[in-house]
C-alpha atoms as a PDB file:
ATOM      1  CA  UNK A   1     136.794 131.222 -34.335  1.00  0.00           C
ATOM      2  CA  UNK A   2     134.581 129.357 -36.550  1.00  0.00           C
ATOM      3  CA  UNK A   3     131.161 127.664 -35.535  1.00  0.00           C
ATOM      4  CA  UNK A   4     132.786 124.672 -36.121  1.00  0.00           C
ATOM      5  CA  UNK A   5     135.780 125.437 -34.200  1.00  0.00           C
ATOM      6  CA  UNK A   6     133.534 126.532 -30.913  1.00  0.00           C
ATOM      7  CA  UNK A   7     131.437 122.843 -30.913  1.00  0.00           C
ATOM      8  CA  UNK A   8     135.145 121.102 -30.634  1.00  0.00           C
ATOM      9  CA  UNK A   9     136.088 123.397 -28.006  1.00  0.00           C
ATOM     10  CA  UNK A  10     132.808 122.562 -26.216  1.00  0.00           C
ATOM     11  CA  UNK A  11     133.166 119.393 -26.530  1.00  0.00           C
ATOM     12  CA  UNK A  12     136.716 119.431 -25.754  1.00  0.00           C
ATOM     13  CA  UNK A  13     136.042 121.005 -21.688  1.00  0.00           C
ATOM     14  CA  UNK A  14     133.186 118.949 -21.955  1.00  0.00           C
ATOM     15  CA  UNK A  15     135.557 116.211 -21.911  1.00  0.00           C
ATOM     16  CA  UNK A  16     137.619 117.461 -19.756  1.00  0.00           C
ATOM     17  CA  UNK A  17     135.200 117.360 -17.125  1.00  0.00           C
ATOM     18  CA  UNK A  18     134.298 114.007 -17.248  1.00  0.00           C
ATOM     19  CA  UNK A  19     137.716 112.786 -16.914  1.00  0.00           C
ATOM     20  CA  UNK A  20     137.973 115.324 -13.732  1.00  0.00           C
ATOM     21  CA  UNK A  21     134.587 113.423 -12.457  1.00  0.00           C
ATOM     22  CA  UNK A  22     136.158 109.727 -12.961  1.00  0.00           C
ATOM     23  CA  UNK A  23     139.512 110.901 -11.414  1.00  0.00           C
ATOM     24  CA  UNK A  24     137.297 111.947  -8.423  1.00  0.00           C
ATOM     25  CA  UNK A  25     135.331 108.759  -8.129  1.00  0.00           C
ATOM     26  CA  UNK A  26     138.399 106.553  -8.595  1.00  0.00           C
ATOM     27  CA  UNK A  27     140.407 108.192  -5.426  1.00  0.00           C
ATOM     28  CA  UNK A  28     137.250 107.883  -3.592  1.00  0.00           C
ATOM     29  CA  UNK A  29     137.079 103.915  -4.514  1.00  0.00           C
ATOM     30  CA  UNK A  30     140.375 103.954  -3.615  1.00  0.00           C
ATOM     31  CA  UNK A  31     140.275 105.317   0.035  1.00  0.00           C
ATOM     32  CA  UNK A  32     137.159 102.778   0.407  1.00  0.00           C
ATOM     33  CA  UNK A  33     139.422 100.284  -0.555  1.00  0.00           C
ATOM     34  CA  UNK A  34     142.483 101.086   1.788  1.00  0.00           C
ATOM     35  CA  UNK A  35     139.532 101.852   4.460  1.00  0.00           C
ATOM     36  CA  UNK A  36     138.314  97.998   3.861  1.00  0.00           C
ATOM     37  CA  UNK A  37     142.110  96.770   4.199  1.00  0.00           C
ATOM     38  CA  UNK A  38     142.507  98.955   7.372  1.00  0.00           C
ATOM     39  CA  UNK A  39     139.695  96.972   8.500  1.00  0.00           C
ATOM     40  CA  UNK A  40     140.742  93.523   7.670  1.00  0.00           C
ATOM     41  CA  UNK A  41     144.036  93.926   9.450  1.00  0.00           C
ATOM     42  CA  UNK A  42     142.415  95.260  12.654  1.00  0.00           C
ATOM     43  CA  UNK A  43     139.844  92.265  12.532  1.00  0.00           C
ATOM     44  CA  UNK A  44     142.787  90.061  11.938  1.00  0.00           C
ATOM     45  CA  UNK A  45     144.879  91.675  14.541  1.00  0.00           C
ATOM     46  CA  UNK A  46     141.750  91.772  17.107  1.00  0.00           C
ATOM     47  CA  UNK A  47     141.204  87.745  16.019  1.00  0.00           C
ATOM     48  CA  UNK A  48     145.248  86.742  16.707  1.00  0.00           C
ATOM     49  CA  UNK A  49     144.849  87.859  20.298  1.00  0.00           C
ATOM     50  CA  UNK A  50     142.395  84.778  20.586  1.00  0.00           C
ATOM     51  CA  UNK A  51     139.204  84.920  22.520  1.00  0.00           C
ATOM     52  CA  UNK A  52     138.582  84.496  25.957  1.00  0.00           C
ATOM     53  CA  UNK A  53     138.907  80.765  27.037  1.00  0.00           C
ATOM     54  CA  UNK A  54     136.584  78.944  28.839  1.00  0.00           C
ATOM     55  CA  UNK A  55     137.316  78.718  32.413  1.00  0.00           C
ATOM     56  CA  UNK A  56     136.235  75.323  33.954  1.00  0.00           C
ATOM     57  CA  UNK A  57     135.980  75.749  38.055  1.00  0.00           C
ATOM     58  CA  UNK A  58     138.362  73.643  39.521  1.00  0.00           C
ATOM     59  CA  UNK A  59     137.263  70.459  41.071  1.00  0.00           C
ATOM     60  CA  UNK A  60     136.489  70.696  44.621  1.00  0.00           C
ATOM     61  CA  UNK A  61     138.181  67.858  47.194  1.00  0.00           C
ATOM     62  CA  UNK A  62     135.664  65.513  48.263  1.00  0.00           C
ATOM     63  CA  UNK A  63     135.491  66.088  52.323  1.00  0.00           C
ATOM     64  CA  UNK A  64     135.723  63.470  54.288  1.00  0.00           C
ATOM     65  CA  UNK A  65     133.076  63.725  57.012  1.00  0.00           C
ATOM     66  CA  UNK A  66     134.190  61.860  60.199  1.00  0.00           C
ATOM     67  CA  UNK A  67     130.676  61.276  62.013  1.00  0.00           C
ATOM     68  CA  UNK A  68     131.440  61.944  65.796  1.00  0.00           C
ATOM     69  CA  UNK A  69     132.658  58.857  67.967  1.00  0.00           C
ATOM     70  CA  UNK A  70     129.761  57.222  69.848  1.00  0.00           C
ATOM     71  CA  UNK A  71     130.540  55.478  72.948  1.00  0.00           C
ATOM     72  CA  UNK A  72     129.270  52.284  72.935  1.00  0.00           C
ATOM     73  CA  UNK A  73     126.421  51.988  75.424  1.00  0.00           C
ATOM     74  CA  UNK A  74     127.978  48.944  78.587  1.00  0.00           C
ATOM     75  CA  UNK A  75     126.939  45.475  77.377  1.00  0.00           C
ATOM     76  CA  UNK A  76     124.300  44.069  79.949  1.00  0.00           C
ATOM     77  CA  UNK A  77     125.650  41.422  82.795  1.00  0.00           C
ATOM     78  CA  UNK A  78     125.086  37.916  81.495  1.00  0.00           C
ATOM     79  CA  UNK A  79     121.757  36.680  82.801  1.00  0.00           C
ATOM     80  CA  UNK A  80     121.816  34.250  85.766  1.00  0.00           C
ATOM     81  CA  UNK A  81     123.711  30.869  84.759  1.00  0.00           C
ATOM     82  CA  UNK A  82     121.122  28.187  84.811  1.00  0.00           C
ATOM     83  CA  UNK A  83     122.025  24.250  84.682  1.00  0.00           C
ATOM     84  CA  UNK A  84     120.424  21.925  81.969  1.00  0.00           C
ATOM     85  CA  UNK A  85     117.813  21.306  84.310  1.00  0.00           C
ATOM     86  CA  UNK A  86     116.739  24.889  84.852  1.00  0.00           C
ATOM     87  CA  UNK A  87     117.895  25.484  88.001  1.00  0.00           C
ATOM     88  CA  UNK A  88     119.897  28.554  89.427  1.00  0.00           C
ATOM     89  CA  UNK A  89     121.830  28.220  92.733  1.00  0.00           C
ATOM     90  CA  UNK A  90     123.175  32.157  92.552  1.00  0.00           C
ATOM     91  CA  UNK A  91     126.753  31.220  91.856  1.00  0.00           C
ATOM     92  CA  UNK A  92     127.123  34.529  90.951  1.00  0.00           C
ATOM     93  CA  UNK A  93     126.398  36.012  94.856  1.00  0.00           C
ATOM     94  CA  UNK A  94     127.310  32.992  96.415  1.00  0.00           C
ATOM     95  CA  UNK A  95     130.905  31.238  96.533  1.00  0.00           C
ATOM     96  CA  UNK A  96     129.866  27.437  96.423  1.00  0.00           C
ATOM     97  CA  UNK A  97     132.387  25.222  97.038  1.00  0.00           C
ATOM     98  CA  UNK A  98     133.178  21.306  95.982  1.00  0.00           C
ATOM     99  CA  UNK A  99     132.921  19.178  99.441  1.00  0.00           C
ATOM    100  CA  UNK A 100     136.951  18.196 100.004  1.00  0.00           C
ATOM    101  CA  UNK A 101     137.475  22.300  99.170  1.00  0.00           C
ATOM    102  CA  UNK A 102     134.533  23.133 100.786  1.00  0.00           C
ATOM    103  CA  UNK A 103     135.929  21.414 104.326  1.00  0.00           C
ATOM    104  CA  UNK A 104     139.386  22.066 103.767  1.00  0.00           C
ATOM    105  CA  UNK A 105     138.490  25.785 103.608  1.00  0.00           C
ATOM    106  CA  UNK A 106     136.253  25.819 106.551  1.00  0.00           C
ATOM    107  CA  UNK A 107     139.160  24.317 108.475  1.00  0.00           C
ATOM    108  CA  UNK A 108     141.412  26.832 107.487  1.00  0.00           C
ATOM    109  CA  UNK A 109     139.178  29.548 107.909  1.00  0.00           C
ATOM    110  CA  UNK A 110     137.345  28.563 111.059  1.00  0.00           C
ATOM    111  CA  UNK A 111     133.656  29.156 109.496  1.00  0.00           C
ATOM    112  CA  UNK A 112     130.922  26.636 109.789  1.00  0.00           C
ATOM    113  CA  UNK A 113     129.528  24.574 106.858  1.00  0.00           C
ATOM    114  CA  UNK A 114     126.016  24.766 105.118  1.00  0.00           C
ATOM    115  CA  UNK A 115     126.543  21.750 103.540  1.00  0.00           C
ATOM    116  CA  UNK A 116     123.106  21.094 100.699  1.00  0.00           C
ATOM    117  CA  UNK A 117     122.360  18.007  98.509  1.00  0.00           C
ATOM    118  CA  UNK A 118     120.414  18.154  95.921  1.00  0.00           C
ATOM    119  CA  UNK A 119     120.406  16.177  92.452  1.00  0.00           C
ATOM    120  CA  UNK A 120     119.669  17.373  88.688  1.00  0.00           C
ATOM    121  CA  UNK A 121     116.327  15.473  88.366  1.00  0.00           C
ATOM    122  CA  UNK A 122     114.872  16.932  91.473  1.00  0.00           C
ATOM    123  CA  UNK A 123     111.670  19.222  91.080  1.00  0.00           C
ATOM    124  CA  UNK A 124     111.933  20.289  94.721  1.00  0.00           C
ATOM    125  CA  UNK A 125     115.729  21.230  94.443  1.00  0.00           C
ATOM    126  CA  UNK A 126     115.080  23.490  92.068  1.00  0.00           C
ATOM    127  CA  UNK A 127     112.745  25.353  94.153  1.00  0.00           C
ATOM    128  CA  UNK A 128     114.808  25.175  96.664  1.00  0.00           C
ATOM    129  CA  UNK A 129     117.334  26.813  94.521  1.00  0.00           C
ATOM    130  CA  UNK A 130     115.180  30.027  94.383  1.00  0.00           C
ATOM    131  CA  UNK A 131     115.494  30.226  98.010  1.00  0.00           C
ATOM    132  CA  UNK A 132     119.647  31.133  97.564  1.00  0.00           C
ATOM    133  CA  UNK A 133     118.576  34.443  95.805  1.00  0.00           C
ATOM    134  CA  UNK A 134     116.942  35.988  98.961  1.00  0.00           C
ATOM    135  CA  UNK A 135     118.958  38.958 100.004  1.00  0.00           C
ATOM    136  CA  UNK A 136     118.994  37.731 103.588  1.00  0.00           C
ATOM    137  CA  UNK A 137     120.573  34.357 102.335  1.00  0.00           C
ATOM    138  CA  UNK A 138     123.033  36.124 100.517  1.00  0.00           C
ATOM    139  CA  UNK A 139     124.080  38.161 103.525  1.00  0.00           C
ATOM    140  CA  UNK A 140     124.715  35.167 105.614  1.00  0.00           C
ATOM    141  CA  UNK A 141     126.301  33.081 103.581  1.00  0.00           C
ATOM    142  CA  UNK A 142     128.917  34.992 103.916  1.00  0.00           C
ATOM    143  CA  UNK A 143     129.503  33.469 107.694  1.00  0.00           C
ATOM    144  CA  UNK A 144     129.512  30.249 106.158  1.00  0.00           C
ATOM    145  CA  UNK A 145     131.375  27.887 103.570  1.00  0.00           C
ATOM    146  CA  UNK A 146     128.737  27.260 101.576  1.00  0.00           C
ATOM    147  CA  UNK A 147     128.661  23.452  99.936  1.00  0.00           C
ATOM    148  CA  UNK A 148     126.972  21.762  97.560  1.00  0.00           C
ATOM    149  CA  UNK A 149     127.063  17.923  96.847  1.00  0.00           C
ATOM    150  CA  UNK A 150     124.731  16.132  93.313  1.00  0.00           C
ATOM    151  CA  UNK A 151     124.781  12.749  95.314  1.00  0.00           C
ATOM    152  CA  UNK A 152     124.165  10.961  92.223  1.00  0.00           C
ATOM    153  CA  UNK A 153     127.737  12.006  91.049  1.00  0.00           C
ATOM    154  CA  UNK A 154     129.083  11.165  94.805  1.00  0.00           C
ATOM    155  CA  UNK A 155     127.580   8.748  96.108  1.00  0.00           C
ATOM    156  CA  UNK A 156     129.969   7.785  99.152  1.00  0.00           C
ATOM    157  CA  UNK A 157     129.273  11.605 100.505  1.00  0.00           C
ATOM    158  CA  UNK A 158     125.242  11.203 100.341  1.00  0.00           C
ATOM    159  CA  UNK A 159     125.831   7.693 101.955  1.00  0.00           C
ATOM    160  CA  UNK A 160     127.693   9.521 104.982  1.00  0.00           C
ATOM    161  CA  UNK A 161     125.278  12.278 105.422  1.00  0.00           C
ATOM    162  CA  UNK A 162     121.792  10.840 105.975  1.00  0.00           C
ATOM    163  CA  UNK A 163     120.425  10.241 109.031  1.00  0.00           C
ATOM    164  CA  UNK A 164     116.934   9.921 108.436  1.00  0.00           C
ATOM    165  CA  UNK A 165     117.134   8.929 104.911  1.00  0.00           C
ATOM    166  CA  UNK A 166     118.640   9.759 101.358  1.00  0.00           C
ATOM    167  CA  UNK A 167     116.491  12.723 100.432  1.00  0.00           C
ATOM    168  CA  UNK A 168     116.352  15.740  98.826  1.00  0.00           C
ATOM    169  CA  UNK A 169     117.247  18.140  99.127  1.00  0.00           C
ATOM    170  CA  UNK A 170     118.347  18.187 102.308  1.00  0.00           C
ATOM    171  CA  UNK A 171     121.122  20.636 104.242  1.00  0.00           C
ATOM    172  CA  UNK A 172     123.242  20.062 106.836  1.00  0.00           C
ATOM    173  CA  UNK A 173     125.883  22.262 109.545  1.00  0.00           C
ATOM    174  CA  UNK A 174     128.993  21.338 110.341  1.00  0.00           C
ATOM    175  CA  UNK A 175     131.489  22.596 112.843  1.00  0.00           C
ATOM    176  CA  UNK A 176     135.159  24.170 111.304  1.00  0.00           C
ATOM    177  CA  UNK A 177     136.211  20.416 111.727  1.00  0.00           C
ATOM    178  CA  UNK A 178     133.749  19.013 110.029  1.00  0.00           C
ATOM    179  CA  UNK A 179     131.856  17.622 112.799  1.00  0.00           C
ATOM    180  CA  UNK A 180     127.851  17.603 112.043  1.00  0.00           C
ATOM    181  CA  UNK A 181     125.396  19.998 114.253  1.00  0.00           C
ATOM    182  CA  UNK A 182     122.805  17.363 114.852  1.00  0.00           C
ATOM    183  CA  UNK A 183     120.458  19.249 116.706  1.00  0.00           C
ATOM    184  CA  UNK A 184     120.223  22.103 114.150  1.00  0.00           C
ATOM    185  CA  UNK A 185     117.286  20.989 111.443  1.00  0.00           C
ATOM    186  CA  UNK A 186     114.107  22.049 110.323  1.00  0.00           C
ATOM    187  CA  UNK A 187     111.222  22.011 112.523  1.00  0.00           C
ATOM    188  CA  UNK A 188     109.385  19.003 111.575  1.00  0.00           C
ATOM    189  CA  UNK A 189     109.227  15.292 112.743  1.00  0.00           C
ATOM    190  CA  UNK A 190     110.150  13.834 109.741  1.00  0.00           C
ATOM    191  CA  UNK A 191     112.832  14.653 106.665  1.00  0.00           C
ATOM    192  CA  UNK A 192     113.999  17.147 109.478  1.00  0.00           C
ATOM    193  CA  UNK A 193     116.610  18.246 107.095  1.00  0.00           C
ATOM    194  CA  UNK A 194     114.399  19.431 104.396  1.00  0.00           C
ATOM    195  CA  UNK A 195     114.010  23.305 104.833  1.00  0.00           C
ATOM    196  CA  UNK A 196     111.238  25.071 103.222  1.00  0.00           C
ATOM    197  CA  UNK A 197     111.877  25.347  99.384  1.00  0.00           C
ATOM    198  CA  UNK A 198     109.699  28.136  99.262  1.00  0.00           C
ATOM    199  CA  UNK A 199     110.119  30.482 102.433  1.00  0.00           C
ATOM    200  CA  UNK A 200     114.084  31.732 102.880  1.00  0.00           C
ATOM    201  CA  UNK A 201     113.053  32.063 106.408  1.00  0.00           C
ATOM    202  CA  UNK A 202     112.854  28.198 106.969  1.00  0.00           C
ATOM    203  CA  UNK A 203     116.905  27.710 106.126  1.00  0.00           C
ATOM    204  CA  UNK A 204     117.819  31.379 107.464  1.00  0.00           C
ATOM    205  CA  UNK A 205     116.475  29.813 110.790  1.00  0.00           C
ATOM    206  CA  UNK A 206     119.419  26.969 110.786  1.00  0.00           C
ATOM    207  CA  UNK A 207     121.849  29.152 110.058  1.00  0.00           C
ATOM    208  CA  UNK A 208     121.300  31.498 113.132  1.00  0.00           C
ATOM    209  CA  UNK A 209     120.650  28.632 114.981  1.00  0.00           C
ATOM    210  CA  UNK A 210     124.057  27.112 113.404  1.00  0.00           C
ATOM    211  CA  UNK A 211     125.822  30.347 113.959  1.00  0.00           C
ATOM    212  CA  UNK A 212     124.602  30.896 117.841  1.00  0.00           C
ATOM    213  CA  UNK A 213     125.678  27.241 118.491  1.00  0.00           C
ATOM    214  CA  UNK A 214     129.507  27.779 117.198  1.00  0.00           C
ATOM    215  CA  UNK A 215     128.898  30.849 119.465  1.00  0.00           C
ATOM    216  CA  UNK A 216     128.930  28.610 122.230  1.00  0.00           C
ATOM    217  CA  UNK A 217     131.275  25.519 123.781  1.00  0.00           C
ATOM    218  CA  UNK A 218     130.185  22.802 121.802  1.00  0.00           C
END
């Protein structure tokens, strides 16, 4: 072999190397590239599953609260029933009467009358009125029919009852039948059938004396 002849053989493996050296590098490119697909299909496949969705809580019922039933405290009792004129007879404790009910009742029930007159513009019978709330009144009214005449409005029934004059107010007992006690009145000389519009003892005194008289043969 000629000098010659050995360079071109040298250069001939020299060669031959480098194309082993590429051949390396390009399977090596290659597996990075079919490492890089590998990935992109598992990303892809990974991404097609979708992520997790949002989960929004779901809305809660409003509740109703019923607040607890109250029982309503009683209404108060209607205050004492006055007239125009202020006054207040106690209607409420004691069952006046008109003065044809009034005696018809009496009759029928065999009770004496407190018969009382009295008008609107009267300062007196408005006191007097006062005297009707007195527990001791109350109590016995109850043994009587209890009457009460305005005079002004019947005239012919103030005309009929008044001894000793037109005043008022005055009150007056009467027998069942109607028939007037003339000996029960106040204790006074004059206007004796104008109790005390102050002192409940006054009238209670005519009607125990009224009462203790019916007692007795008249």
């Amino acid at each position: 072999m000629t000098k010659d002849q050995g360079k071109r053989g040298g250069r001939g493996r020299k060669k031959g190397k480098g194309a082993s050296a590429k051949g390396a590098w390009g399977s090596l490119a290659a597996a990075g590239g079919a490492v890089a697909v590998l990935g992109v299909l598992l990303y892809g496949s990974f991404r097609a599953e979708g992520p997790t969705a949002a989960v929004s809580p779901e809305p809660v019922a409003a509740v109703t609260t019923t607040p607890p039933a109250v029982t309503p405290a009683p209404a108060p009792g209607p205050p004492p029933v006055k007239s125009a004129n202020g006054e207040n007879w106690n209607d409420a404790q004691i069952a006046w009467q008109g003065y044809e009910a009034g005696m018809a009742r009496a009759k029928a029930e065999n009770k004496p009358v407190c018969l009382v007159f009295y008008t609107a513009w009267c300062p007196h019978c408005r006191n007097y009125a006062n005297v009707f709330h007195d527990p001791r009144i109350v109590a016995r009214a109850k043994d009587f029919v209890m009457i009460r005449v305005n005079p002004d409005d019947e005239s012919a029934i103030g005309e009929r009852y008044a001894p000793d004059g037109s005043y008022v107010p005055r009150t007056f007992f009467l027998a069942p039948d109607g028939m007037l006690m003339a000996d029960v009145h106040a204790p006074r000389p004059k206007f004796q059938h104008f109790y005390d519009e102050s002192n409940p003892a006054s009238l209670l005194g005519g009607m125990d004396a009224a009462v203790r008289k019916l007692a007795r043969p008249m």
